[in-house]
N, C-alpha and C. Protein backbone atom coordinates (compact mmCIF):
# COMPACT_ATOMS: atom_id res chain seq x y z
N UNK A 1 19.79 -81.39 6.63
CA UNK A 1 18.83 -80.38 6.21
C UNK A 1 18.58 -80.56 4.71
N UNK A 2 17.28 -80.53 4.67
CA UNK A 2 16.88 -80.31 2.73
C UNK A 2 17.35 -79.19 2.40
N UNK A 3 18.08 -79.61 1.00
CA UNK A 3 18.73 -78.36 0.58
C UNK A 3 17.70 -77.52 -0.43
N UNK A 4 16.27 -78.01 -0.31
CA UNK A 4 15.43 -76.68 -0.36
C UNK A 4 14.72 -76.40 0.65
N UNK A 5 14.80 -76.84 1.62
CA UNK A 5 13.79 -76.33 2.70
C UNK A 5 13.99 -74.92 3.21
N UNK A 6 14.98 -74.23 2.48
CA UNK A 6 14.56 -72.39 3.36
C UNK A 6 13.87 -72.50 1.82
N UNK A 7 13.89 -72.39 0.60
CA UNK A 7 13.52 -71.75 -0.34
C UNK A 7 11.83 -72.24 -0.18
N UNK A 8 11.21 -73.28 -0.11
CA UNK A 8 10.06 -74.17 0.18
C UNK A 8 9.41 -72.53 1.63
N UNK A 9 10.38 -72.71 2.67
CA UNK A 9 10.03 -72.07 3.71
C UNK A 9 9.57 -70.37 3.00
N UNK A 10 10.06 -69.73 2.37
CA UNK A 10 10.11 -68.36 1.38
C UNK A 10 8.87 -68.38 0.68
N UNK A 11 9.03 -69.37 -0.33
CA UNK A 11 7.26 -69.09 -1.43
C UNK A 11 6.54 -69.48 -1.04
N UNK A 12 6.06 -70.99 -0.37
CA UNK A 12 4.81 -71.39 0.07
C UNK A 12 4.58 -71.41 1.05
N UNK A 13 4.97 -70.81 2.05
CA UNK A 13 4.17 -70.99 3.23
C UNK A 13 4.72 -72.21 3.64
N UNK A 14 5.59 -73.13 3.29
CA UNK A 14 5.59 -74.41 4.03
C UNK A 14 6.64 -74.55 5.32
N UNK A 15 6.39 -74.54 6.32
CA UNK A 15 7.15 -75.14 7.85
C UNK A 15 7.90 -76.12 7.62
N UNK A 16 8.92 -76.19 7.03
CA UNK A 16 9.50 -77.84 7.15
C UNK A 16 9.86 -78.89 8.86
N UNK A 17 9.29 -79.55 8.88
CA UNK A 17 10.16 -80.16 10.56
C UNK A 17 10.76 -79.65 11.56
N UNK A 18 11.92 -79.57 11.15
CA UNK A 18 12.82 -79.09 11.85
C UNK A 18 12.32 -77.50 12.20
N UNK A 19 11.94 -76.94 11.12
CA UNK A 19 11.71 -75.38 11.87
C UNK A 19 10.48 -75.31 12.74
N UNK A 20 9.66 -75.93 12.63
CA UNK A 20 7.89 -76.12 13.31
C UNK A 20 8.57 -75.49 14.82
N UNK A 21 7.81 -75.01 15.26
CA UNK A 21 7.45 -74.63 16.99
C UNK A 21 6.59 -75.37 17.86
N UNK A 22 6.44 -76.21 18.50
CA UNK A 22 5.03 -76.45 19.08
C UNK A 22 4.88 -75.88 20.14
N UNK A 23 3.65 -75.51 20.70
CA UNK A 23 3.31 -75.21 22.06
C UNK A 23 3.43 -76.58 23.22
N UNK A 24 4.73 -76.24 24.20
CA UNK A 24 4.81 -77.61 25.33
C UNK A 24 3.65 -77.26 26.44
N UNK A 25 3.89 -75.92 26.83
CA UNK A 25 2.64 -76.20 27.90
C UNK A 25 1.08 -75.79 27.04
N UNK A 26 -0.01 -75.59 28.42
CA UNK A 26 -1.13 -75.93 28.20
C UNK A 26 -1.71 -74.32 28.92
N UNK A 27 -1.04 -73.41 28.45
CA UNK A 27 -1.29 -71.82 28.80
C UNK A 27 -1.67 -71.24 27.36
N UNK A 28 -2.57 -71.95 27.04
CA UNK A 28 -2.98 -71.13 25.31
C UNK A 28 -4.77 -70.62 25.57
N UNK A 29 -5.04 -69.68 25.36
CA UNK A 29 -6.29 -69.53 25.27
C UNK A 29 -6.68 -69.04 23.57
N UNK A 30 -7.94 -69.40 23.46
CA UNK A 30 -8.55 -69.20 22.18
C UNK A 30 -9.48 -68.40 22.09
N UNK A 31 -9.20 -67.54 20.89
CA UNK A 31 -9.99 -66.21 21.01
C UNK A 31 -10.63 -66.34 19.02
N UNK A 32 -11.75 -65.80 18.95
CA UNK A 32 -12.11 -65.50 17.77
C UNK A 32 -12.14 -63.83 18.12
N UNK A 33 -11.77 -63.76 16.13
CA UNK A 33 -11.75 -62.00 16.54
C UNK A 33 -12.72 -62.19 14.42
N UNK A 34 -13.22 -61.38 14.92
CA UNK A 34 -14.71 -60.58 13.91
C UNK A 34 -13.79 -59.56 13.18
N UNK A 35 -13.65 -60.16 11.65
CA UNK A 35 -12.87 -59.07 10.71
C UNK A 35 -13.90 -58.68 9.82
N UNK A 36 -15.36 -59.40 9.30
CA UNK A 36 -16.15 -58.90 8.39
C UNK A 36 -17.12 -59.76 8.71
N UNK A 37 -18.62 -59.05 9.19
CA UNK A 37 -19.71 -59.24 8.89
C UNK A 37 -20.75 -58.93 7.65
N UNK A 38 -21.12 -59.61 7.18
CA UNK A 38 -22.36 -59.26 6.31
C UNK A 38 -23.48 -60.39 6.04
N UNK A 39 -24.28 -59.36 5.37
CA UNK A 39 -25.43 -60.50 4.84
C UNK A 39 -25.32 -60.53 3.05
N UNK A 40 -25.61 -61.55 2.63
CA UNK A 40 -25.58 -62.27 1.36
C UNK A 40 -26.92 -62.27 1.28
N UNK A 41 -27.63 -61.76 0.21
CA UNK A 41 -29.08 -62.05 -0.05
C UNK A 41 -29.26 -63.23 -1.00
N UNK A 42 -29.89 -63.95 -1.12
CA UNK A 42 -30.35 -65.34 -1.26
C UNK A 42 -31.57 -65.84 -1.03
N UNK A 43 -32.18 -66.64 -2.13
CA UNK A 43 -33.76 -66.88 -1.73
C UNK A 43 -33.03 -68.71 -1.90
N UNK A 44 -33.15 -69.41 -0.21
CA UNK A 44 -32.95 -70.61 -0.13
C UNK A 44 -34.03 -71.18 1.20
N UNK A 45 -33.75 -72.75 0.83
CA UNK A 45 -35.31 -73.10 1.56
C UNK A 45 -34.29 -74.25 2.91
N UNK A 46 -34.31 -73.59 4.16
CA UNK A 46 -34.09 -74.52 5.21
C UNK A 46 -35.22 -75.41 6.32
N UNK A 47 -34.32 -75.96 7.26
CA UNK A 47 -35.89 -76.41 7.84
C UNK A 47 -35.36 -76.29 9.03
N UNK A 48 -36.48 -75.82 9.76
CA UNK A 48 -36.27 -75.14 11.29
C UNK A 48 -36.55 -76.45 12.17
N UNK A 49 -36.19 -76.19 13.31
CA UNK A 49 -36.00 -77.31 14.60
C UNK A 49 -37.15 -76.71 15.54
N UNK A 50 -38.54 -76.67 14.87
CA UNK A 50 -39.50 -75.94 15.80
C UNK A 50 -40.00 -77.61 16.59
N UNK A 51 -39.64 -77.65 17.73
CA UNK A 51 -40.30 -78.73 19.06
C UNK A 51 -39.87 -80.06 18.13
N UNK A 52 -40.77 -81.23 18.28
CA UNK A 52 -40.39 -82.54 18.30
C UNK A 52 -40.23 -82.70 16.00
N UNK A 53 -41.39 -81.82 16.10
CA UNK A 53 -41.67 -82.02 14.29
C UNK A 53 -39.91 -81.16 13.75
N UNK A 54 -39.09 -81.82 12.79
CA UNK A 54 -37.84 -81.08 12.17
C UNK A 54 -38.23 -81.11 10.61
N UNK A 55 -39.33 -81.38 10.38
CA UNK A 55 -39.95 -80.80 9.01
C UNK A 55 -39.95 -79.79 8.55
N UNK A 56 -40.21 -78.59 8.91
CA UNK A 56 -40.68 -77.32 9.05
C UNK A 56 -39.93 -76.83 7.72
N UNK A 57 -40.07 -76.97 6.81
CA UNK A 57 -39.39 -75.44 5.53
C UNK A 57 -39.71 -74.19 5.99
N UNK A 58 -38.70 -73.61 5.69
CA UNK A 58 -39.12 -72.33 5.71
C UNK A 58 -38.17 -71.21 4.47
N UNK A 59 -38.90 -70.51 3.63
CA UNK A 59 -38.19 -69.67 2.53
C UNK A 59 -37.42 -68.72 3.31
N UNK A 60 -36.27 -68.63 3.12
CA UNK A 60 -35.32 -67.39 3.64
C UNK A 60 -35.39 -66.82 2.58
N UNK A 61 -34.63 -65.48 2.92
CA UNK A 61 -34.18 -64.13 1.68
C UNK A 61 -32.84 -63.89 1.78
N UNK A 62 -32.35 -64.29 2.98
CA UNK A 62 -30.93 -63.75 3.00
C UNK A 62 -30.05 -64.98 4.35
N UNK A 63 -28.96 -64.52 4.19
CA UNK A 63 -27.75 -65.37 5.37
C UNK A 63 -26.92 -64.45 5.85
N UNK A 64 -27.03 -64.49 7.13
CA UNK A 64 -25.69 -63.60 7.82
C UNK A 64 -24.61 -64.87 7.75
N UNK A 65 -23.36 -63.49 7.47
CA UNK A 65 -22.04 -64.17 7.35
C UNK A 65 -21.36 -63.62 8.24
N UNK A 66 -20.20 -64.36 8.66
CA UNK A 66 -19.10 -63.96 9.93
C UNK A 66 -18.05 -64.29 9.57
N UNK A 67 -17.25 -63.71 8.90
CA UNK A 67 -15.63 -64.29 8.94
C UNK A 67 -14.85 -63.76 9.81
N UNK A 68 -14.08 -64.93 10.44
CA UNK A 68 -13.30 -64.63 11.98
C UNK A 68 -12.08 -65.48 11.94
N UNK A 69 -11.26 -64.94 12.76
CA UNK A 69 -9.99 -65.62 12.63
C UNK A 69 -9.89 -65.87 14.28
N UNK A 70 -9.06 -67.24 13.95
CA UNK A 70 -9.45 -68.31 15.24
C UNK A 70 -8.32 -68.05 15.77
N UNK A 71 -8.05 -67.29 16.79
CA UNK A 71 -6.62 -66.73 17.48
C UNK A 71 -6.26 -67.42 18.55
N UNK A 72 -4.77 -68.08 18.41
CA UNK A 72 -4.72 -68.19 20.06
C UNK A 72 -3.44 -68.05 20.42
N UNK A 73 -3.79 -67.36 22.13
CA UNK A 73 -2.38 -66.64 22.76
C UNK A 73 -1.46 -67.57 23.46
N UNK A 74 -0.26 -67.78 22.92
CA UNK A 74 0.11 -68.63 24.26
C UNK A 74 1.32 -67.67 24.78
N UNK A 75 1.35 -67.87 26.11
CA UNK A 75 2.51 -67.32 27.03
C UNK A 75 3.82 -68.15 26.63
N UNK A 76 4.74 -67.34 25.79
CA UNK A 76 6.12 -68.22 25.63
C UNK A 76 6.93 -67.95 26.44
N UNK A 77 6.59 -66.26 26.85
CA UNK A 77 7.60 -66.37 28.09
C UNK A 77 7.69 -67.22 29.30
N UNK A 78 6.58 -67.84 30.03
CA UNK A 78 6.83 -68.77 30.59
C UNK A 78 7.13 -69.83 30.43
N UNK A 79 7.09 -70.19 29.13
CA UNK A 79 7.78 -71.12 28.85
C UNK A 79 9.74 -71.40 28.63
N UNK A 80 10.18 -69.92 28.69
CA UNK A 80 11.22 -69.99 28.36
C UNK A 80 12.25 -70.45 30.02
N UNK A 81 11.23 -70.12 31.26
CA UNK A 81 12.05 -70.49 32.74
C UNK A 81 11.44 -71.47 33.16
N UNK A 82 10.93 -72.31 32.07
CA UNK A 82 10.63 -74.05 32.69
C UNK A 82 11.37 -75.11 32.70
């Protein structure tokens, strides 16, 4: 064992090896979950996908935003009588 790897594990956030978990089976589903919507106003120039022509500018005023956190469940209890 690194004789800093709990202190490493404490301030930064870091997993060393040996402690990591992985998921063995394939019982995980993925979920997004919606913590803050908004719009940002902004005058920016994109170009729309109208039919075969992808020329198209068009002036926006604003951007919807979505920040979401990418969740996923896995069943450990079944994993623990495999």
């Amino acid at each position: 064992m690194h004789k800093h790897a709990h202190k490493m594990h404490k301030t930064s956030g870091y997993v060393p090896v040996f402690k990591a978990r992985g998921v063995c089976n394939r019982n995980a589903k993925e979920r997004y979950l919606e913590i803050l919507s908004f719009q940002h106003f902004a005058k920016f120039t994109t170009f729309t996908t109208d039919g075969d022509d992808f020329r198209n500018k068009e002036l926006r005023n604003k951007i919807d935003v979505s920040v979401v956190l990418d969740m996923e469940c896995v069943d450990m209890f079944a994993q623990c009588f495999e």
